[in-house]
N, C-alpha and C. Protein backbone atom coordinates (compact mmCIF):
# COMPACT_ATOMS: atom_id res chain seq x y z
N UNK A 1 20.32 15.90 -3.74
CA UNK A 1 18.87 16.04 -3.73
C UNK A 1 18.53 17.34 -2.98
N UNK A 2 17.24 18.49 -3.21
CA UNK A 2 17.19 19.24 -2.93
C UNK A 2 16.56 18.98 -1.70
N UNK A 3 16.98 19.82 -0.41
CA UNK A 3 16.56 19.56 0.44
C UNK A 3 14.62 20.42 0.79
N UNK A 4 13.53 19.83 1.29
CA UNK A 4 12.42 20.07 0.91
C UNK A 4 12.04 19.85 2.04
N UNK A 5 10.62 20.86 2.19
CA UNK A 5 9.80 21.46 3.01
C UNK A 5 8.96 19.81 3.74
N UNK A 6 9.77 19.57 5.37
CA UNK A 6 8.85 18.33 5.50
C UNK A 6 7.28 18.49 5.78
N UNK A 7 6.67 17.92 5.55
CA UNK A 7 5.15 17.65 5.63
C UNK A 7 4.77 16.71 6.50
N UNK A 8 5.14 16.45 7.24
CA UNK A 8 4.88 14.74 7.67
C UNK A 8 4.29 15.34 9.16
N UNK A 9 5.22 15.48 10.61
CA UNK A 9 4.74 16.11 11.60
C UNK A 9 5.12 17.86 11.92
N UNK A 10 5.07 18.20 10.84
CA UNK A 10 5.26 19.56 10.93
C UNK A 10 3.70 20.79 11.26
N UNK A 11 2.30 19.61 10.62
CA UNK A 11 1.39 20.24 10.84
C UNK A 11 0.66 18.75 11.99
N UNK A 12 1.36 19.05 13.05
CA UNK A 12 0.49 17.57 13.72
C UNK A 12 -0.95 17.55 13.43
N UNK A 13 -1.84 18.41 13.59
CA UNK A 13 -3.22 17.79 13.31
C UNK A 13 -3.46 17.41 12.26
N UNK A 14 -2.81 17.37 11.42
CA UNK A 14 -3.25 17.10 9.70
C UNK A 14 -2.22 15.35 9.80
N UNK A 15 -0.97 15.52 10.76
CA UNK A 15 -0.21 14.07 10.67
C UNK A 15 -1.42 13.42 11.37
N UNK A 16 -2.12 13.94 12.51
CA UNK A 16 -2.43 12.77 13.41
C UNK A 16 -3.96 12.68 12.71
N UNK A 17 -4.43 13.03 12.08
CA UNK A 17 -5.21 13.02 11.15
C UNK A 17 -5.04 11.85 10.15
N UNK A 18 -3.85 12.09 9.39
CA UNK A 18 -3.83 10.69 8.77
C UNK A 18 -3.15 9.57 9.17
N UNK A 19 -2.51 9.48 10.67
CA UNK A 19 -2.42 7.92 11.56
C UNK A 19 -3.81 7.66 11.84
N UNK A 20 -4.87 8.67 12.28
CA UNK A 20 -5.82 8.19 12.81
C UNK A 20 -6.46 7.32 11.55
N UNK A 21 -6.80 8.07 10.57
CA UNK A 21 -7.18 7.45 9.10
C UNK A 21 -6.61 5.61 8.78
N UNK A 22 -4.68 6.09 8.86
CA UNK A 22 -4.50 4.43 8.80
C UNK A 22 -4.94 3.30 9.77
N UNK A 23 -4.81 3.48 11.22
CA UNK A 23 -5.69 3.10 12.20
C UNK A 23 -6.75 2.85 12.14
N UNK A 24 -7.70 3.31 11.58
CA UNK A 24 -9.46 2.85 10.86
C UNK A 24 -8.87 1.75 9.85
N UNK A 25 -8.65 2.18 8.84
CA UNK A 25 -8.76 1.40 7.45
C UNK A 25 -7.69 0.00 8.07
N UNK A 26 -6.66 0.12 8.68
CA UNK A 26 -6.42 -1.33 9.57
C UNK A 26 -7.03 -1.93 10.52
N UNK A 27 -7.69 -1.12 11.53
CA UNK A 27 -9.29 -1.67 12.06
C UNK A 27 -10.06 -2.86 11.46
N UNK A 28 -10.59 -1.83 10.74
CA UNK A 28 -11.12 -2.16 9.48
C UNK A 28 -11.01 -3.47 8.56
N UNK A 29 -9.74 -3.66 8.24
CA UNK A 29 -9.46 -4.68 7.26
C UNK A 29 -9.66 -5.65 8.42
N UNK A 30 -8.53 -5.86 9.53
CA UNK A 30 -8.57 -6.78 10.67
C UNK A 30 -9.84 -7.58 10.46
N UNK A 31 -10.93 -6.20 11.05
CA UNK A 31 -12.40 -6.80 10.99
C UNK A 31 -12.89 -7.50 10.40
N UNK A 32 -12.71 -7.34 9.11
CA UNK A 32 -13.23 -7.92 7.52
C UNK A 32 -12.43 -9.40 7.70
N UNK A 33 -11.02 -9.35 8.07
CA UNK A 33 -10.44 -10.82 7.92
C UNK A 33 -9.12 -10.76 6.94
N UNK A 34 -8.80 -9.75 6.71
CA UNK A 34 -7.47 -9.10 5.83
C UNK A 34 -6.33 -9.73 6.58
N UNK A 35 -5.55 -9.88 6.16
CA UNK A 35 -4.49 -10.70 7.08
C UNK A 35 -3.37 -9.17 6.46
N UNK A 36 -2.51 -9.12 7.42
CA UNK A 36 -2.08 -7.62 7.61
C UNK A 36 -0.71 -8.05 6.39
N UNK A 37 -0.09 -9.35 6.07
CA UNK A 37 0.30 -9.34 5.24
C UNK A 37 -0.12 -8.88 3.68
N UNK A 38 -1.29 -9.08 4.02
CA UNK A 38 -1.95 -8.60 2.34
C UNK A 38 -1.73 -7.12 2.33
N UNK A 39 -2.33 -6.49 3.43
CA UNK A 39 -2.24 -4.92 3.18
C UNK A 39 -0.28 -4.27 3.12
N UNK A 40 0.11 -5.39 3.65
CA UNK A 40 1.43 -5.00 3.68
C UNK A 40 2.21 -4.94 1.60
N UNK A 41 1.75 -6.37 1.25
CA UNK A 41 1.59 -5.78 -0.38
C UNK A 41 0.86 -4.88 -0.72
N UNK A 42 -0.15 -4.62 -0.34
CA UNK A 42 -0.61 -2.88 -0.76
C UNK A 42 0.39 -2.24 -1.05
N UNK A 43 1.00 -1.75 0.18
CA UNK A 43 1.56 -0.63 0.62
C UNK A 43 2.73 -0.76 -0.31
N UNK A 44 3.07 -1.80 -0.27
CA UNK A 44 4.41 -2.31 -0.97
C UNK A 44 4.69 -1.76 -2.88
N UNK A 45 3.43 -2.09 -3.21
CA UNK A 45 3.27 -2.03 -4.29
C UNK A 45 3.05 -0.90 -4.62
N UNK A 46 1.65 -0.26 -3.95
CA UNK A 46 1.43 1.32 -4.41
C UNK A 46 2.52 2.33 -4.30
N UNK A 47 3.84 1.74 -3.43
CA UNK A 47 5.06 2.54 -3.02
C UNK A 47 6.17 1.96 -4.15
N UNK A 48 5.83 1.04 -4.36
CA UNK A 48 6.61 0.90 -5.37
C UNK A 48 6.20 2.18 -7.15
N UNK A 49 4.67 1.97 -7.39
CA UNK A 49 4.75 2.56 -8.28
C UNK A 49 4.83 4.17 -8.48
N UNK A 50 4.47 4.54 -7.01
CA UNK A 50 4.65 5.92 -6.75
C UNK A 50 6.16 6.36 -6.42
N UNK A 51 7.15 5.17 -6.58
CA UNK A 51 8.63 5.85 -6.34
C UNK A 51 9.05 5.86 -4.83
N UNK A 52 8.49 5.54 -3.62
CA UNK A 52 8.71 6.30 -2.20
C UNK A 52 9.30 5.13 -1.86
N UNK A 53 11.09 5.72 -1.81
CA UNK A 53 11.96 4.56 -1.33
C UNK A 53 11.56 5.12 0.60
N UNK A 54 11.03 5.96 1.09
CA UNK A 54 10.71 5.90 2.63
C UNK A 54 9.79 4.87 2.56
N UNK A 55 8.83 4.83 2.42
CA UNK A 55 7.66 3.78 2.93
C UNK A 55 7.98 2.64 1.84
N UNK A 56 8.71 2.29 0.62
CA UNK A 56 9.23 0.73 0.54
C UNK A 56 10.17 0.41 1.91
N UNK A 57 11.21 0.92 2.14
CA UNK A 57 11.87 0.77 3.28
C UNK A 57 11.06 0.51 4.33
N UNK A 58 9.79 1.29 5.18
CA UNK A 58 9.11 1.17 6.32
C UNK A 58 8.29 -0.54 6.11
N UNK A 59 7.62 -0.23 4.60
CA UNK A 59 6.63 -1.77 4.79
C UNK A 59 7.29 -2.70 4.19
N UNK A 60 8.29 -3.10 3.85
CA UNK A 60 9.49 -3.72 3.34
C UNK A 60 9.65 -4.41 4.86
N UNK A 61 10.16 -3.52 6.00
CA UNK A 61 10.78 -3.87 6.64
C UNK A 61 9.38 -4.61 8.07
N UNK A 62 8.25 -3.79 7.60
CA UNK A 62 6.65 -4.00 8.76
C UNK A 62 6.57 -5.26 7.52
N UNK A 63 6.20 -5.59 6.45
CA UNK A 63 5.59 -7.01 5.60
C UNK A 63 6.69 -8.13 6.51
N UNK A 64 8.31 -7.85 7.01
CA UNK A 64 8.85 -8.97 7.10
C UNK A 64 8.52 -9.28 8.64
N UNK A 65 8.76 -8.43 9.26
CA UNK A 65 8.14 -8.43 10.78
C UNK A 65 7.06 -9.42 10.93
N UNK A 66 6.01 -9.56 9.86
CA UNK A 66 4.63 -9.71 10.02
C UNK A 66 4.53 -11.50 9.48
N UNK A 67 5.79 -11.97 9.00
CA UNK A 67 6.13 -13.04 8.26
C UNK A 67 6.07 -13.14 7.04
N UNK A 68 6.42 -11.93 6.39
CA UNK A 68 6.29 -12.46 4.75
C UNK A 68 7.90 -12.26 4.29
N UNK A 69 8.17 -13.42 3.24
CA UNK A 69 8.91 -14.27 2.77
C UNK A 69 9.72 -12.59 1.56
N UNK A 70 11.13 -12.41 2.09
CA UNK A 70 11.88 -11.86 1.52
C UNK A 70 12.09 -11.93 -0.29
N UNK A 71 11.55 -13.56 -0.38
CA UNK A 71 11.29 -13.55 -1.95
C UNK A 71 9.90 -13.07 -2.73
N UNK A 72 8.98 -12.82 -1.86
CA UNK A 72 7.78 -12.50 -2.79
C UNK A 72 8.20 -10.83 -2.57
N UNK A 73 8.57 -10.70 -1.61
CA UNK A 73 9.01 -8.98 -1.88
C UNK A 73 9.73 -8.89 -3.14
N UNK A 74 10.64 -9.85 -3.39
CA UNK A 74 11.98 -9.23 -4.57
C UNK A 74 11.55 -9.44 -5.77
N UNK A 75 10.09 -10.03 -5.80
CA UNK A 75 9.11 -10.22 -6.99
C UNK A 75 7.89 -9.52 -7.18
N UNK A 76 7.85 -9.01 -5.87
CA UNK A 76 6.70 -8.19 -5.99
C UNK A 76 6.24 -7.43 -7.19
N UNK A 77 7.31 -6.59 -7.95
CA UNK A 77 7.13 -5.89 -9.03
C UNK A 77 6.88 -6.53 -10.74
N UNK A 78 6.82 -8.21 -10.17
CA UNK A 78 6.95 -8.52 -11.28
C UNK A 78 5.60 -10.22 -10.81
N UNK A 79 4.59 -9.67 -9.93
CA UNK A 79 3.55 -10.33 -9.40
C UNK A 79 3.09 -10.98 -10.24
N UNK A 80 2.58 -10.96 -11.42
CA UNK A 80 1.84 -11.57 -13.09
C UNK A 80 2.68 -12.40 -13.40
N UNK A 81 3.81 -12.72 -13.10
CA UNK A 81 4.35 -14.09 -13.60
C UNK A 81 4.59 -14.75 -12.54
N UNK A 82 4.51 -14.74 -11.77
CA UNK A 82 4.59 -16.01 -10.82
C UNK A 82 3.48 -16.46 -9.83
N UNK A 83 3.58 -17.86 -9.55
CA UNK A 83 2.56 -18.21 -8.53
C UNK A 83 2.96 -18.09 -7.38
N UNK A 84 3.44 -17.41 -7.12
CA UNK A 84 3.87 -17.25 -5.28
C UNK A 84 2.66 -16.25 -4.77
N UNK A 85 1.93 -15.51 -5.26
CA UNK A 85 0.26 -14.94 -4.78
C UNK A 85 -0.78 -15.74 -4.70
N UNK A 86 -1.51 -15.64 -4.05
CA UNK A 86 -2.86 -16.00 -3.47
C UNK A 86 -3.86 -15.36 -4.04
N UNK A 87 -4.96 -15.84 -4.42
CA UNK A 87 -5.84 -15.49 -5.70
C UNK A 87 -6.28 -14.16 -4.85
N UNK A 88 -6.38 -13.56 -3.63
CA UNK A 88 -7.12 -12.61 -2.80
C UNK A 88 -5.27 -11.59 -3.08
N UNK A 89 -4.74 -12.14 -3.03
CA UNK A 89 -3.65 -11.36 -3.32
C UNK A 89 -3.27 -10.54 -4.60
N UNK A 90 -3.82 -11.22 -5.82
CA UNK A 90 -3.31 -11.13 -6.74
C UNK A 90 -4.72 -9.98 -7.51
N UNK A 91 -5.77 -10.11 -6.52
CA UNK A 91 -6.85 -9.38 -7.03
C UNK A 91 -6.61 -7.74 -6.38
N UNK A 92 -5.77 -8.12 -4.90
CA UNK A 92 -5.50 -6.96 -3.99
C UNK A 92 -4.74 -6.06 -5.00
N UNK A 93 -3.32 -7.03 -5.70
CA UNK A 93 -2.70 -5.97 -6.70
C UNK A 93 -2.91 -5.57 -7.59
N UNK A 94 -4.01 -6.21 -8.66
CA UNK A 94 -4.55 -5.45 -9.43
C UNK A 94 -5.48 -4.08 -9.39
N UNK A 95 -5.89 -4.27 -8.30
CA UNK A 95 -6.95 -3.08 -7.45
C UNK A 95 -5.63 -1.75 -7.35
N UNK A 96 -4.64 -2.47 -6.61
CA UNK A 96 -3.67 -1.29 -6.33
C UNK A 96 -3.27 -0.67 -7.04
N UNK A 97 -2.90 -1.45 -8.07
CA UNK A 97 -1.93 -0.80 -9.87
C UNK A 97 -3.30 -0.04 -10.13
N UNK A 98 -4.29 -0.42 -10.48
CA UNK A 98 -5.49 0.49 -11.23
C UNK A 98 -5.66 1.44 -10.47
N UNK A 99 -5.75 1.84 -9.15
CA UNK A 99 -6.67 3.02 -8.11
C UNK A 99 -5.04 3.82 -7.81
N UNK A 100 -4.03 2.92 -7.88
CA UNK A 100 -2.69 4.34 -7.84
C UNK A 100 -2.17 4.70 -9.23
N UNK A 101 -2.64 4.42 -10.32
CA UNK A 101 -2.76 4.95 -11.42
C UNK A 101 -3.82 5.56 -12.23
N UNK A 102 -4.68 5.69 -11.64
CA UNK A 102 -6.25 6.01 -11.76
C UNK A 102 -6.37 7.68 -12.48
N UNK A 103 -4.69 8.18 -12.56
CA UNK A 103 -4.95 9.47 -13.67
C UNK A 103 -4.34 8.81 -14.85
N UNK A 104 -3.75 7.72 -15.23
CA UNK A 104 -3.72 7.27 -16.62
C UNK A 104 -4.75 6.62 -17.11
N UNK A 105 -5.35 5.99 -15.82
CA UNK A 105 -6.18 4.79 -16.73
C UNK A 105 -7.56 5.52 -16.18
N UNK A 106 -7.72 6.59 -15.44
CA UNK A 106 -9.10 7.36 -15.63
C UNK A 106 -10.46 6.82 -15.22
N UNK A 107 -9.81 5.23 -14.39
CA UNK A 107 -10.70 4.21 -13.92
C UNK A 107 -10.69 3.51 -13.39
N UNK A 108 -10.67 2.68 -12.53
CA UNK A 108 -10.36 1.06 -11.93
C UNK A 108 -11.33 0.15 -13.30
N UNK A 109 -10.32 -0.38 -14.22
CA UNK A 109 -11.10 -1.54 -15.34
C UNK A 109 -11.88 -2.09 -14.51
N UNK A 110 -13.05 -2.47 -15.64
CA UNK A 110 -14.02 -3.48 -14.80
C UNK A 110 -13.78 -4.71 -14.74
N UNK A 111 -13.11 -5.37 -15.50
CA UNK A 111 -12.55 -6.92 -14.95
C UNK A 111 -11.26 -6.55 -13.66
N UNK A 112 -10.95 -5.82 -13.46
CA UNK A 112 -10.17 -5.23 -11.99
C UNK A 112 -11.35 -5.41 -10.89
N UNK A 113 -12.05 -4.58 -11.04
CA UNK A 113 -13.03 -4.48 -10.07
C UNK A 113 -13.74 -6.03 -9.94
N UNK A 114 -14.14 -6.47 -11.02
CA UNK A 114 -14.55 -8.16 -11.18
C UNK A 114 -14.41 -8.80 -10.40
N UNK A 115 -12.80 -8.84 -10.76
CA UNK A 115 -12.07 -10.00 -9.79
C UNK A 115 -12.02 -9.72 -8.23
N UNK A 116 -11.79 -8.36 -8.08
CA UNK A 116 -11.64 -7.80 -6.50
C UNK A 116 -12.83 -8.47 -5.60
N UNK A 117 -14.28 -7.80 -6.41
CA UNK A 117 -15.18 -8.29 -5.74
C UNK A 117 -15.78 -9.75 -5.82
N UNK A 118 -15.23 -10.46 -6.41
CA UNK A 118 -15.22 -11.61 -6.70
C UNK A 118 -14.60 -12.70 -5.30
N UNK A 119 -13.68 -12.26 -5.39
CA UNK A 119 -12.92 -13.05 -4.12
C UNK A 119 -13.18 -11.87 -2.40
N UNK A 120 -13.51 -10.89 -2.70
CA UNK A 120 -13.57 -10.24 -1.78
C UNK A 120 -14.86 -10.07 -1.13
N UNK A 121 -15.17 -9.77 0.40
CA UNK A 121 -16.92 -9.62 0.02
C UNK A 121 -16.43 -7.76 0.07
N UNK A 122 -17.97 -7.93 0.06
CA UNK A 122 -17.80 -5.92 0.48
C UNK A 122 -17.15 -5.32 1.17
N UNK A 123 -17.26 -6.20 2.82
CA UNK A 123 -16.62 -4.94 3.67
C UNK A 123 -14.87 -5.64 3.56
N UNK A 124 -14.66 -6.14 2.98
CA UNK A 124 -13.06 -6.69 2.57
C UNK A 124 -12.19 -6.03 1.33
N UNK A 125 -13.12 -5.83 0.14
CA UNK A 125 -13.21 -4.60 -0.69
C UNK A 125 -12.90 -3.23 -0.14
N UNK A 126 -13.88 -2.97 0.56
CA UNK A 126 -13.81 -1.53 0.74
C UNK A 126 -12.24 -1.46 2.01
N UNK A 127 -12.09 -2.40 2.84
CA UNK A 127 -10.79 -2.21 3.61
C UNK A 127 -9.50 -1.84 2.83
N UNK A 128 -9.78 -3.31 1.74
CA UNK A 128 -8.63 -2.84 0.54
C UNK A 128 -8.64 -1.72 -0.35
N UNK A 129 -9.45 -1.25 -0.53
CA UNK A 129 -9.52 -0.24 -1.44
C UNK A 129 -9.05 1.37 -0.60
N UNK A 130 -10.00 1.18 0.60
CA UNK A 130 -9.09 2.34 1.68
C UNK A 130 -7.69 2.13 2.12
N UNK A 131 -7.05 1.55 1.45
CA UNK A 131 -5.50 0.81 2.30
C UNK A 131 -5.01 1.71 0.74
N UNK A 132 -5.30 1.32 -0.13
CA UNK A 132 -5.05 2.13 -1.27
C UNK A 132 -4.86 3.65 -1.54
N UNK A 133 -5.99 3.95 -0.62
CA UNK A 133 -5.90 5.31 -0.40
C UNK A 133 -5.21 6.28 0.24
N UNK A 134 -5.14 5.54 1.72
CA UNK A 134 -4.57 5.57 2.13
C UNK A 134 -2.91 5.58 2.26
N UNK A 135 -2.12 4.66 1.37
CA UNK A 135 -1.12 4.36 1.41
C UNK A 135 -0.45 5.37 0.06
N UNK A 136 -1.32 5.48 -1.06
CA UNK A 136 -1.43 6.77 -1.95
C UNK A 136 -0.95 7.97 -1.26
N UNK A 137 -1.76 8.45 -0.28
CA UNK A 137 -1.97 9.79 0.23
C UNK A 137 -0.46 10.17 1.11
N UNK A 138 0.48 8.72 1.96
CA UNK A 138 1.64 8.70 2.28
C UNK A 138 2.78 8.62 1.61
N UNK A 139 2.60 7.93 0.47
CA UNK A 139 3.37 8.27 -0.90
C UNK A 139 3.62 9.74 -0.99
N UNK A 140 2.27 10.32 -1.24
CA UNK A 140 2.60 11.01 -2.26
C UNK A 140 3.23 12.91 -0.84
N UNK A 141 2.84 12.27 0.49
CA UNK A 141 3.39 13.18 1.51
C UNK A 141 5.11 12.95 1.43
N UNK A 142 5.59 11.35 1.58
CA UNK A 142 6.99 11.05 1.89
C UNK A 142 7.57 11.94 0.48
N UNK A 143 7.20 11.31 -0.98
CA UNK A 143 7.56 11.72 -1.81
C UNK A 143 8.37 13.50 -2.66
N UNK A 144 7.02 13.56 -2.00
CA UNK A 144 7.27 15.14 -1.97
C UNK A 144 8.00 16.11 -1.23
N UNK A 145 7.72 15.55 0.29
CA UNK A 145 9.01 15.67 1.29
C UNK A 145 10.46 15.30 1.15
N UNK A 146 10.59 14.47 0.10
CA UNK A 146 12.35 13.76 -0.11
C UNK A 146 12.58 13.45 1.33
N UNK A 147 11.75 12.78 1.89
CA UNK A 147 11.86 12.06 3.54
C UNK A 147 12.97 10.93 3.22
N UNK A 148 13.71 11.60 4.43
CA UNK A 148 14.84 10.51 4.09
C UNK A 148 14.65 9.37 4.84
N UNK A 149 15.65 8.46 4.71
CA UNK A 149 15.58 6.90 5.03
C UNK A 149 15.85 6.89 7.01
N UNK A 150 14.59 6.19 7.46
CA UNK A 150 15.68 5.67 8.77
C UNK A 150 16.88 5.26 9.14
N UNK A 151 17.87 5.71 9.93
CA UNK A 151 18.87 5.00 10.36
C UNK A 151 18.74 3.39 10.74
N UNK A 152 19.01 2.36 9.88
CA UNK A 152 19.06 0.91 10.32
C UNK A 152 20.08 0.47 10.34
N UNK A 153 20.59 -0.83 11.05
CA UNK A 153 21.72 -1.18 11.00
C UNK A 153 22.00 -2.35 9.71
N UNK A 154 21.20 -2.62 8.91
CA UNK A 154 21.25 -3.52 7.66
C UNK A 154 20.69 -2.38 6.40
């Protein structure tokens, strides 16, 4: 792999710029009543479809910390067939797939949005939807960086 220009703390005000950012939008959700496992499938997912084996590895390893079950991770990618999600869950991932694909599909669908705000109120919406953005915007920094993996012992 070619080795590439890191981005991450190379310009600290622009890194601490976007911890401060994730720090709000987890604020944030807290506030609303987000249980940090949910945002942890965010992250999970939007990293899944954006490719960033760094941050699957980081919230892979922060979702289990937090108590979530090693099997809904190993299904995660395949969420639509099984009932192991929670209807607030399952609206969280549809939000995610639509807003981190949002240059194919040119939109968040409106039965996406439906359901989101359906089970969500507003300021629970908008937490999730900034967790999206958020977790997008680290994607697409790790990604581009070819940030390599932490040293772990598993």
């Amino acid at each position: 792999m070619t080795k590439r220009i890191a981005l991450s703390q190379q310009v600290p005000e622009i890194y601490q710029a976007m911890s401060k950012l994730q720090q709000a939008v987890e604020k944030a959700a807290a506030n609303a009543g987000i249980d940090q496992k949910l945002l942890e499938l965010v992250k999970m997912r939007a990293s899944q479809i954006n490719g960033c084996a760094f941050c699957l590895d980081m919230h892979s390893n922060d979702a289990i910390q937090h108590g979530e079950s090693p099997r809904r991770l190993f299904v995660l990618d395949g969420w639509r067939e099984t009932e192991l999600f929670t209807e607030q869950e399952r609206a969280a991932l549809a939000l995610t797939e639509a807003m981190t694909k949002v240059s194919q599909l040119q939109d968040v669908p409106d039965d996406v949005y439906a359901e989101a705000t359906r089970v969500f109120t507003e300021e629970q919406y908008r937490a999730v939807a900034w967790e999206v953005i958020a977790i997008n915007s680290w994607n697409r920094m790790q990604v581009t960086s070819h940030a390599p993996l932490p040293k772990r012992d598993a």
